[in-house]
C-alpha atoms as a PDB file:
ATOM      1  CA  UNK A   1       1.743   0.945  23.810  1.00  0.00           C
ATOM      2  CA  UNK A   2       1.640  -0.256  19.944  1.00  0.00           C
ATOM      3  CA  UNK A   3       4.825  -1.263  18.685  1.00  0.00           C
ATOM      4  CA  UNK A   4       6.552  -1.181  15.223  1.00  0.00           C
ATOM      5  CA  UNK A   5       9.496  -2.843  13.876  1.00  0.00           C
ATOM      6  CA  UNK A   6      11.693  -1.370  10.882  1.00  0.00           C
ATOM      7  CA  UNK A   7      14.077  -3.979   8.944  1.00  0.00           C
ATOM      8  CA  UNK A   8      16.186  -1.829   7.015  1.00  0.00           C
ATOM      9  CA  UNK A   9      19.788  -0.120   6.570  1.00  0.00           C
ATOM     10  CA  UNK A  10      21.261   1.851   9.072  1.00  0.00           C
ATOM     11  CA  UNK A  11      22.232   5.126   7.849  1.00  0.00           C
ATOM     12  CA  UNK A  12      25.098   7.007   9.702  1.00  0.00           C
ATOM     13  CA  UNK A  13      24.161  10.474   9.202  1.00  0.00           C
ATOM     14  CA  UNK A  14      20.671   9.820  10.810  1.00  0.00           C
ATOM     15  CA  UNK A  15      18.813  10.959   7.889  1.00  0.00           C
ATOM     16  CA  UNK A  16      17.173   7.647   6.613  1.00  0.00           C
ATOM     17  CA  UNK A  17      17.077   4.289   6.958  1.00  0.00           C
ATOM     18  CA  UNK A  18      16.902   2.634  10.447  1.00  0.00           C
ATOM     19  CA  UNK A  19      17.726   5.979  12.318  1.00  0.00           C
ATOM     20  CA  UNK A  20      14.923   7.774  10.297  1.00  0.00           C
ATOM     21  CA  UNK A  21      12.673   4.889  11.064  1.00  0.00           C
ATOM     22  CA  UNK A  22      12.944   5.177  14.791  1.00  0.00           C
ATOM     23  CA  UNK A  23      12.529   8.483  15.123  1.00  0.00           C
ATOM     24  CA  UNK A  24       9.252   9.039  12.868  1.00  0.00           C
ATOM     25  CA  UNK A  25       7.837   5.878  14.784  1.00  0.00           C
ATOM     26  CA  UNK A  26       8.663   7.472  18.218  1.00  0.00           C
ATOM     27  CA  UNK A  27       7.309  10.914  17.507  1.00  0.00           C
ATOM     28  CA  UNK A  28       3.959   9.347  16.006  1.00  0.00           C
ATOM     29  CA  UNK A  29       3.349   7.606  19.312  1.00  0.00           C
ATOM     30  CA  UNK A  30       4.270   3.812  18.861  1.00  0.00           C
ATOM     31  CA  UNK A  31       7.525   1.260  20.910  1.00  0.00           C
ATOM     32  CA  UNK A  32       9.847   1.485  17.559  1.00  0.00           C
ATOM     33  CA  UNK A  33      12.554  -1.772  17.385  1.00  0.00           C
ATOM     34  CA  UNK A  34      15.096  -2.415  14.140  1.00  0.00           C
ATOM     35  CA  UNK A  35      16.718  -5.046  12.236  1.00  0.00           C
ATOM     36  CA  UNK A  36      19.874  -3.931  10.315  1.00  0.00           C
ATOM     37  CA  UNK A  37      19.995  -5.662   6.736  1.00  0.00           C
ATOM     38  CA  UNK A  38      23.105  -3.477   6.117  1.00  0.00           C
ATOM     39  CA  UNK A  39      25.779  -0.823   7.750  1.00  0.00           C
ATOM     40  CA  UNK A  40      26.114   1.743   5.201  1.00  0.00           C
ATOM     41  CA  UNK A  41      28.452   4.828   5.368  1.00  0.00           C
ATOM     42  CA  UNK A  42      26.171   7.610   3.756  1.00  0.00           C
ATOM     43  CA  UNK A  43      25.355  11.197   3.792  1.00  0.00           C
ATOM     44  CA  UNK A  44      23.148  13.482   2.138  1.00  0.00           C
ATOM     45  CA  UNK A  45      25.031  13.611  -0.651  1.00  0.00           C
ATOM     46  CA  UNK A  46      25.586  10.224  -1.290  1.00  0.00           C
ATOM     47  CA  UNK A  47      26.040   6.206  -0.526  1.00  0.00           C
ATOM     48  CA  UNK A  48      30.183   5.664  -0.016  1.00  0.00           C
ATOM     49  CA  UNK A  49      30.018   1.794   1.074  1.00  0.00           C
ATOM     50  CA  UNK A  50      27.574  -1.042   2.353  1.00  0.00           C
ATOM     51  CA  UNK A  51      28.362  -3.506   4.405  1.00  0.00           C
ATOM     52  CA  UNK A  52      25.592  -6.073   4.482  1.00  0.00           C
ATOM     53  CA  UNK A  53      24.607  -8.509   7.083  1.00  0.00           C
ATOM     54  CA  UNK A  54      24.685 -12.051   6.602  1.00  0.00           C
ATOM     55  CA  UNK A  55      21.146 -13.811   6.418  1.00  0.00           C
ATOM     56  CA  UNK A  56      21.685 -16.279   9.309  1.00  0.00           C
ATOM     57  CA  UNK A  57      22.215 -12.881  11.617  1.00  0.00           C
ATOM     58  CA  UNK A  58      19.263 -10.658  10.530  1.00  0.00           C
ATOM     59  CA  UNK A  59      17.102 -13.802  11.120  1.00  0.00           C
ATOM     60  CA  UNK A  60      18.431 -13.859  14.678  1.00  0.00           C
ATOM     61  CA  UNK A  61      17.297 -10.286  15.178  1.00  0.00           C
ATOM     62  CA  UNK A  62      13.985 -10.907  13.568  1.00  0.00           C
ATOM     63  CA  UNK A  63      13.405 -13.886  15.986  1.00  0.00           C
ATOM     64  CA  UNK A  64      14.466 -12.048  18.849  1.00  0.00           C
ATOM     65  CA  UNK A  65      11.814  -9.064  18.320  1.00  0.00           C
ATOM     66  CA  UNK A  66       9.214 -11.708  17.427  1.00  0.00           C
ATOM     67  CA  UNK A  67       9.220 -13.458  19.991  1.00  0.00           C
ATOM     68  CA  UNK A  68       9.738 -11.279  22.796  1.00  0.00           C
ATOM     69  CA  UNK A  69       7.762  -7.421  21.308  1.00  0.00           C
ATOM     70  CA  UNK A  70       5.448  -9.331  18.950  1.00  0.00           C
ATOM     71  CA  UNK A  71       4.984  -6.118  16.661  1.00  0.00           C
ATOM     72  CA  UNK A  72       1.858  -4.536  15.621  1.00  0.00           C
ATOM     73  CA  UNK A  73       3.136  -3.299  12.522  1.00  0.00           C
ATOM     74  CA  UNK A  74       6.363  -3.330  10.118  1.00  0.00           C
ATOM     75  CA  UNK A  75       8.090  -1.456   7.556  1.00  0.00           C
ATOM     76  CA  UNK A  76      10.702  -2.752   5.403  1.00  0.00           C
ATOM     77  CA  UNK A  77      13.322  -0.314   3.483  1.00  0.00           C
ATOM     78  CA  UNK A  78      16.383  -0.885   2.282  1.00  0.00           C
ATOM     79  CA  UNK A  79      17.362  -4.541   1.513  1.00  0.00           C
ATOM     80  CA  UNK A  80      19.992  -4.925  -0.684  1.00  0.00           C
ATOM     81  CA  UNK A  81      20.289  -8.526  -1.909  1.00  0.00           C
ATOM     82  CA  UNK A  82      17.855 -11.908  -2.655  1.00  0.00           C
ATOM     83  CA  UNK A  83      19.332 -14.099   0.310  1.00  0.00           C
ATOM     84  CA  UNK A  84      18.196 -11.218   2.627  1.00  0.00           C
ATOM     85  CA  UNK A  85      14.974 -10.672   1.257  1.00  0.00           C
ATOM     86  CA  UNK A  86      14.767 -14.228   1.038  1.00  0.00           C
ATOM     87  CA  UNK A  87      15.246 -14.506   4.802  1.00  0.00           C
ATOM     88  CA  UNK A  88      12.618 -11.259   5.982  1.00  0.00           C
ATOM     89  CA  UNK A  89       9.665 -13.101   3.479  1.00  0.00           C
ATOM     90  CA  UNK A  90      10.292 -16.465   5.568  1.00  0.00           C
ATOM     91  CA  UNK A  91      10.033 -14.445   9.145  1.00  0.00           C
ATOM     92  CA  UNK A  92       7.509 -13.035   8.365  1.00  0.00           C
ATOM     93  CA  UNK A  93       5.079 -15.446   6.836  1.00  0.00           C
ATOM     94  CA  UNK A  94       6.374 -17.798  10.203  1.00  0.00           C
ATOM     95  CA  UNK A  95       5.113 -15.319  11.910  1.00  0.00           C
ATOM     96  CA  UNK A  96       2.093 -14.237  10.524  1.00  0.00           C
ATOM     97  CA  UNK A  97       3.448 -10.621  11.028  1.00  0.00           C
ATOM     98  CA  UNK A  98       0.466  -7.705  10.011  1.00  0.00           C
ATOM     99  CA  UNK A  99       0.749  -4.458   9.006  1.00  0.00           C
ATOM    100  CA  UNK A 100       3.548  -4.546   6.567  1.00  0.00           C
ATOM    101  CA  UNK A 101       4.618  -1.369   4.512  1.00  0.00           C
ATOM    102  CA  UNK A 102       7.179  -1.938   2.103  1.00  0.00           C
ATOM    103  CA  UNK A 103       9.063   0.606   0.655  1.00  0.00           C
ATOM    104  CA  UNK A 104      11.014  -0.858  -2.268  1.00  0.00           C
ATOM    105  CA  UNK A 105      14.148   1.246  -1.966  1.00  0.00           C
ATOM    106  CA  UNK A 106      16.007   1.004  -5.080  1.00  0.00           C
ATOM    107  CA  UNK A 107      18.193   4.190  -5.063  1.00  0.00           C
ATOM    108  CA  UNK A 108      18.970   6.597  -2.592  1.00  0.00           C
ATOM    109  CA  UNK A 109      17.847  10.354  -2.838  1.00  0.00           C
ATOM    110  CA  UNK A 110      21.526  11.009  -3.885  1.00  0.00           C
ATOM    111  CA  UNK A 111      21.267   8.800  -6.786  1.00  0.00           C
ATOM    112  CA  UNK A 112      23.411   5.831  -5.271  1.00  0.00           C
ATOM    113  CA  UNK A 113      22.014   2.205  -6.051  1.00  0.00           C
ATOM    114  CA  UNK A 114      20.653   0.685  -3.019  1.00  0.00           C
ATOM    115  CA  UNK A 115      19.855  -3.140  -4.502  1.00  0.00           C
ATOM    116  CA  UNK A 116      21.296  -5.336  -6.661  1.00  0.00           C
ATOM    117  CA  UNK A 117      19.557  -6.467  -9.725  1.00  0.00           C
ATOM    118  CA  UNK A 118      19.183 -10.000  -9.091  1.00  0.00           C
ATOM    119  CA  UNK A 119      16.905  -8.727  -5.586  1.00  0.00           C
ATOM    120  CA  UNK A 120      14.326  -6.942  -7.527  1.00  0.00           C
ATOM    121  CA  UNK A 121      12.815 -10.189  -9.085  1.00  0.00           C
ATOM    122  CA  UNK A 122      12.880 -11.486  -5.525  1.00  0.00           C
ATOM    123  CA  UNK A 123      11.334  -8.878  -3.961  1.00  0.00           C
ATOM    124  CA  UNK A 124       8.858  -8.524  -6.478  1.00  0.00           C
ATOM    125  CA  UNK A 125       8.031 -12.648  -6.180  1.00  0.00           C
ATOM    126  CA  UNK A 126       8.228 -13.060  -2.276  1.00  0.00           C
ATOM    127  CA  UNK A 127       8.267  -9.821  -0.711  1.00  0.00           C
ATOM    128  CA  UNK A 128       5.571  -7.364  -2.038  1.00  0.00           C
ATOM    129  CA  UNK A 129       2.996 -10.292  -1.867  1.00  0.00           C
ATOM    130  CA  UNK A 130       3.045 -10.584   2.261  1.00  0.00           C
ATOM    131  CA  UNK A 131       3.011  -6.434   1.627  1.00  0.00           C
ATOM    132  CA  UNK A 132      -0.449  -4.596   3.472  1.00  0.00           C
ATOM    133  CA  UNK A 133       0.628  -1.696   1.374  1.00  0.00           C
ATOM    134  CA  UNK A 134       4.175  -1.217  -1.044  1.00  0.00           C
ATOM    135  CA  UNK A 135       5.031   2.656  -1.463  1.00  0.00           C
ATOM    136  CA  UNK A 136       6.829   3.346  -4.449  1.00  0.00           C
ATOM    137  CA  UNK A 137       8.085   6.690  -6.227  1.00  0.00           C
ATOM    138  CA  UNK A 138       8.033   7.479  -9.504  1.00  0.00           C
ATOM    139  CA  UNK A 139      11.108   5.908 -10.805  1.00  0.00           C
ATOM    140  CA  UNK A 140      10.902   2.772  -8.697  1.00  0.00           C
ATOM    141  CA  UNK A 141       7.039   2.367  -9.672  1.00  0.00           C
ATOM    142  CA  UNK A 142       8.497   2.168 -13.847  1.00  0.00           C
ATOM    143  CA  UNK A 143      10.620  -0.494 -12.580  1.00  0.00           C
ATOM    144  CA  UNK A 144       8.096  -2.569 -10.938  1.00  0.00           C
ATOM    145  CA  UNK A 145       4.993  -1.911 -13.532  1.00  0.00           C
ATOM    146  CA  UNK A 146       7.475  -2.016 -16.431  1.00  0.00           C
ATOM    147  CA  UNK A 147       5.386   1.183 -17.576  1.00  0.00           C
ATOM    148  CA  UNK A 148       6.715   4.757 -18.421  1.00  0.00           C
ATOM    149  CA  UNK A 149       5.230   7.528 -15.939  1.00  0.00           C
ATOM    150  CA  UNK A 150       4.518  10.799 -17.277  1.00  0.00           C
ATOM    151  CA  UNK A 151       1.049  11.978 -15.622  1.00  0.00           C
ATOM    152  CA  UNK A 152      -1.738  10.738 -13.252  1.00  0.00           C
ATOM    153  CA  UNK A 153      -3.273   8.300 -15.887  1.00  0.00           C
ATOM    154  CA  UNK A 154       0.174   7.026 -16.180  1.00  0.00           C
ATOM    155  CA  UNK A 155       0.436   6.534 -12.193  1.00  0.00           C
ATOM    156  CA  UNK A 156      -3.192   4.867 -12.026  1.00  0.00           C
ATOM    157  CA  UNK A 157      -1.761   2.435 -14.564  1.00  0.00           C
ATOM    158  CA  UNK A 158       1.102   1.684 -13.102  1.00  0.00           C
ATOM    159  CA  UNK A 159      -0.377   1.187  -9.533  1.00  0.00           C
ATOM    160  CA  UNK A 160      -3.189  -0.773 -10.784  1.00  0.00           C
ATOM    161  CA  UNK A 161      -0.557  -2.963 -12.533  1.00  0.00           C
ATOM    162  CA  UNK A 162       1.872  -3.314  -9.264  1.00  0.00           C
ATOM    163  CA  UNK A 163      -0.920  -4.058  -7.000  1.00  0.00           C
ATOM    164  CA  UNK A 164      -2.588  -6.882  -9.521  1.00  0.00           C
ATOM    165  CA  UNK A 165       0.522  -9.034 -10.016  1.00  0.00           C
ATOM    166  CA  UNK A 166       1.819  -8.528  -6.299  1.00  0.00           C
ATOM    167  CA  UNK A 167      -1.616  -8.578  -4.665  1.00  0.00           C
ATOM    168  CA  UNK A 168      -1.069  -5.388  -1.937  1.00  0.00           C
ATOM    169  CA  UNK A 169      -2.193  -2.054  -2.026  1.00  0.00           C
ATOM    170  CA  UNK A 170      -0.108   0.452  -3.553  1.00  0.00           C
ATOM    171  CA  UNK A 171       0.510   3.819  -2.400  1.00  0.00           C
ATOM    172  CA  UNK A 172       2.420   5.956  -5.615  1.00  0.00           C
ATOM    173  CA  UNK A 173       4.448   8.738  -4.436  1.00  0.00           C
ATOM    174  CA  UNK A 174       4.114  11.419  -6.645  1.00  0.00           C
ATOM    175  CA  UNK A 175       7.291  13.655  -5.006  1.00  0.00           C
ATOM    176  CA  UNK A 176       8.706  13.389  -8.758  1.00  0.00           C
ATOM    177  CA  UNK A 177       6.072  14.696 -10.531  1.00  0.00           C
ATOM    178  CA  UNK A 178       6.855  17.569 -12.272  1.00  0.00           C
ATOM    179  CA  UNK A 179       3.837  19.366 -11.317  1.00  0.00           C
ATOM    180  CA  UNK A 180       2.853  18.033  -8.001  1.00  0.00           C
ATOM    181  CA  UNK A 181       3.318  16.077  -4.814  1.00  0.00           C
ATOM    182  CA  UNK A 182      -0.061  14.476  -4.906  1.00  0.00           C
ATOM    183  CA  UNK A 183      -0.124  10.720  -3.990  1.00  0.00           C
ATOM    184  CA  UNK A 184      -2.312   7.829  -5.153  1.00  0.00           C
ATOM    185  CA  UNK A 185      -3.249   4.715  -3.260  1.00  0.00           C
ATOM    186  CA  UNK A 186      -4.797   2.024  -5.284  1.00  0.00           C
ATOM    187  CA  UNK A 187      -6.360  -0.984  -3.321  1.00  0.00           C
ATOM    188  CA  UNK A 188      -8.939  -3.302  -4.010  1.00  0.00           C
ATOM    189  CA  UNK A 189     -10.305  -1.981  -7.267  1.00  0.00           C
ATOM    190  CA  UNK A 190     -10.273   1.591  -6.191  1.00  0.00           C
ATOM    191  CA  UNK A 191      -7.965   4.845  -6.515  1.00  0.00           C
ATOM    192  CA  UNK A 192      -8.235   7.713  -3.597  1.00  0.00           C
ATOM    193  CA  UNK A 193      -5.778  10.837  -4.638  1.00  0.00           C
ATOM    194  CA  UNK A 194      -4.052  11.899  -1.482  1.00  0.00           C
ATOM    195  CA  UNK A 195      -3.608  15.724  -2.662  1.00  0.00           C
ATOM    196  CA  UNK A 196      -0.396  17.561  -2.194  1.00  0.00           C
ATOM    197  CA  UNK A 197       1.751  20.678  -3.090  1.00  0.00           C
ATOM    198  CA  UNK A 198       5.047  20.638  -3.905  1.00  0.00           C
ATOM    199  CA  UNK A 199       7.184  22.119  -0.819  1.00  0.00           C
ATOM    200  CA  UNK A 200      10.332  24.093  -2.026  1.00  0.00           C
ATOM    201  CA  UNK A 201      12.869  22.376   0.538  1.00  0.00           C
ATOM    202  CA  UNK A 202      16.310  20.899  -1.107  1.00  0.00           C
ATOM    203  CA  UNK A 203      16.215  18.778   2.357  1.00  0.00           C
ATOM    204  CA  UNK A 204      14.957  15.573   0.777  1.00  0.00           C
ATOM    205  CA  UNK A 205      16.961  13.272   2.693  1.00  0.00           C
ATOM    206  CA  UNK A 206      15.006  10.666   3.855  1.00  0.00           C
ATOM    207  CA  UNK A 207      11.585  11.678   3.079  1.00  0.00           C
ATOM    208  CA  UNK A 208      10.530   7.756   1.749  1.00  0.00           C
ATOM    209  CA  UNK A 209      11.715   6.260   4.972  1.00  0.00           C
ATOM    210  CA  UNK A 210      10.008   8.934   7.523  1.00  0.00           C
ATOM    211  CA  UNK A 211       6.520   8.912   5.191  1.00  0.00           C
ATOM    212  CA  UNK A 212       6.908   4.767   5.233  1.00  0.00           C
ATOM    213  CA  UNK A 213       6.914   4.757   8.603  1.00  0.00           C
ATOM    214  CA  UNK A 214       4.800   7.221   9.977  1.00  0.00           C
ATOM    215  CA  UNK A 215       2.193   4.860   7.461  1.00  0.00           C
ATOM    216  CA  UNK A 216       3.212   2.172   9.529  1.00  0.00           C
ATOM    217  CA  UNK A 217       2.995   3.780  13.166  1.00  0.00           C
ATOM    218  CA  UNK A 218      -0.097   4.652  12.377  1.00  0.00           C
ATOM    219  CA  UNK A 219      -1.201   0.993  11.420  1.00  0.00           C
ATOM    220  CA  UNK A 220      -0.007  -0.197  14.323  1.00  0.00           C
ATOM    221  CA  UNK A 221      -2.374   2.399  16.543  1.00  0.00           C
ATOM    222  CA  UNK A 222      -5.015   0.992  14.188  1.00  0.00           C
ATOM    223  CA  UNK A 223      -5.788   3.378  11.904  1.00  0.00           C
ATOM    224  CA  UNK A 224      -7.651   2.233   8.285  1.00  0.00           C
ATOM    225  CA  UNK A 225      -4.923   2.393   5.662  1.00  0.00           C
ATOM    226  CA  UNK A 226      -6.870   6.069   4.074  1.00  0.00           C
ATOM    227  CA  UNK A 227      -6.601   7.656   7.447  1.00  0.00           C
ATOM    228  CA  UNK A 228      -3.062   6.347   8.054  1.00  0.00           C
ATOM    229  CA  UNK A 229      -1.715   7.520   4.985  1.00  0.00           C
ATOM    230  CA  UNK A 230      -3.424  10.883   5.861  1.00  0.00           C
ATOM    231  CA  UNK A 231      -2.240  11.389   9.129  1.00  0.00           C
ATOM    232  CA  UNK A 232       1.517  10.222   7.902  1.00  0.00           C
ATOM    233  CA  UNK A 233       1.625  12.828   4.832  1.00  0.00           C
ATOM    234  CA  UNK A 234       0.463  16.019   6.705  1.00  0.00           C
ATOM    235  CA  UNK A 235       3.202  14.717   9.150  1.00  0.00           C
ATOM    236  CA  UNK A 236       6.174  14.771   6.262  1.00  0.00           C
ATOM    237  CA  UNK A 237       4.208  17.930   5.132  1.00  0.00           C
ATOM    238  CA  UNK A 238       4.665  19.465   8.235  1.00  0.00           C
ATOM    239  CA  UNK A 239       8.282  18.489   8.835  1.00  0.00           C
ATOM    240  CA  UNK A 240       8.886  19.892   4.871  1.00  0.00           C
ATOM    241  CA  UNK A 241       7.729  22.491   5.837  1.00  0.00           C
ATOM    242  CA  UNK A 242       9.795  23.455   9.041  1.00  0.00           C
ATOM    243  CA  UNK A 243      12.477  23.907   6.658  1.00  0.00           C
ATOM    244  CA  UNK A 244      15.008  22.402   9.452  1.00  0.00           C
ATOM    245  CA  UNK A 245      18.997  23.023   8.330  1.00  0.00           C
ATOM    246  CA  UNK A 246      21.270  20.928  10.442  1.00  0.00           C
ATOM    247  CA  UNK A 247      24.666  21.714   9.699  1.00  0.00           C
ATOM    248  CA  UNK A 248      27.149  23.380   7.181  1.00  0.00           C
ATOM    249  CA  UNK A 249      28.039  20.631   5.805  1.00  0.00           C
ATOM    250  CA  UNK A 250      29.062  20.642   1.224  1.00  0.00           C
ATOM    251  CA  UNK A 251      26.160  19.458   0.326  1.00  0.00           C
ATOM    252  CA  UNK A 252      22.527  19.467   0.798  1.00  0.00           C
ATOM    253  CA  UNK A 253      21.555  20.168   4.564  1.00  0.00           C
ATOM    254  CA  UNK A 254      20.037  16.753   6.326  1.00  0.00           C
ATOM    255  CA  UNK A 255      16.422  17.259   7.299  1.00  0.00           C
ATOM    256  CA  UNK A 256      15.755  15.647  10.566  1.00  0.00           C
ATOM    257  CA  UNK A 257      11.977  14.968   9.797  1.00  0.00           C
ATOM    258  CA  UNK A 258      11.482  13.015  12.247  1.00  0.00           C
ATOM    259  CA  UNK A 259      11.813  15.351  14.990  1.00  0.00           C
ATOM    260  CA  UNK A 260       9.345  18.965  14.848  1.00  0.00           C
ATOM    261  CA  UNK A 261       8.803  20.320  17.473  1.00  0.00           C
ATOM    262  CA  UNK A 262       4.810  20.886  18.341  1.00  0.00           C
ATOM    263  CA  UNK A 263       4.091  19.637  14.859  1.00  0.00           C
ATOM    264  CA  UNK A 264       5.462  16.085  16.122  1.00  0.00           C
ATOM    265  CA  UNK A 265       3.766  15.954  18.896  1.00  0.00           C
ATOM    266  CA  UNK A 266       0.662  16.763  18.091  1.00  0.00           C
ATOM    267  CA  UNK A 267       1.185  13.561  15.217  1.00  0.00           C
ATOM    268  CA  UNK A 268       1.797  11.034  17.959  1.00  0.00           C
ATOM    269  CA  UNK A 269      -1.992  12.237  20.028  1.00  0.00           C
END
């Protein structure tokens, strides 16, 4: 069995993060394993506290995975802080670890800031240049490219720009377009338009983590990066779709993508 490993935040109401990790890697057929860069207490409506952990301990869980479940792919999501980053970029290059989606998580659905200022140069210097692929939205692609996003041209610019000075592909989310949820990977030279509709589901909890690594279990089963993005955006589709309410919660309902029934089962064949 292929195995993935998500380094991220946990996130107590199972939405996102670590818990959202596990279960999109499970239901798309691949051994899923974690290392917590932060506790947070968080909801769908918003982040309330982190709690991060230190770097000496997150580099004891990413030597324990390494060298026991050597994994055959990993996504990285929320890290909140340079030292951390610091610490995952210096694993991981040790390692020689392949297959590595990064989702540069910057703010939560909610709007709550999910790394500190000071991290973004870091990530942007060490991180995103071990990176197989990076998958930024809208607003987190403006801070990386340093470009104002309006429309596709805009996106092509931006991508082309991320992926020249951090040398990874780039796949640009396009879930806050006004007009569409069409998404564009730029890699070596070349743009392919992943073509979507906008889904009317106010369940968005979690949606970056559960498309991130479905990308990733699929990398690990050995997928090309086209086909894996594919397969992992009809799979978020799908779950959109399902229009799953968990809950009667204030706020918005949590969407438990990761779990769909026959939809999620036929993902992991």
């Amino acid at each position: 069995m292929k195995t993935a490993l998500s380094i991220a935040g946990s996130d107590c109401s199972g939405g996102a993060g670590i818990q959202a990790d596990i279960k999109t890697m499970t239901m798309n057929g691949v051994y899923a394993m974690s290392a917590v860069t932060a506790l947070t207490a968080q909801n769908t409506t918003g982040v309330y506290a982190i709690q991060e952990s230190s770097p000496q301990f997150l580099k004891q869980q990413l030597d324990a995975v390494f060298v026991d479940i050597f994994p055959d792919a990993v996504k990285i999501g929320m890290v909140s802080s340079a030292e951390l980053i610091d610490v995952i970029a210096e694993r991981l290059d040790f390692y020689n670890a392949k297959n590595i989606v990064v989702d540069p998580v910057m703010v939560a659905t909610a709007g709550s800031a999910l790394i500190k200022t000071d991290a973004v140069e870091t990530l942007v210097k060490k991180l995103l240049p071990l990176a197989t692929v990076v998958t930024p939205n809208i607003p987190e692609a403006q801070v990386l490219s340093g470009l104002e996003i309006k429309n596709r041209a805009d996106m092509e610019k931006a991508a082309e720009i991320i992926a020249d000075s951090c040398g990874c592909a780039v796949l640009l989310k396009g879930g806050h377009s006004i007009n569409d949820a069409s998404d564009l990977l730029y890699a070596d030279g070349k743009t392919v338009w992943f073509e979507g509709r906008r889904i009317d589901n106010p369940n968005t909890h979690g949606t970056g983590c559960t498309l991130s690594s479905a990308i990733a279990a699929n990398l690990a089963k050995g997928f090309a990066m086209e086909e894996a993005i594919k397969r992992a955006k009809d799979y978020i589709s799908g779950a959109l779709v399902a229009m799953l309410d968990l809950g009667s919660g204030s706020g918005p309902m949590q969407h438990n993508f990761a779990l769909q029934g026959e939809y999620a089962k036929e993902a992991a064949e």
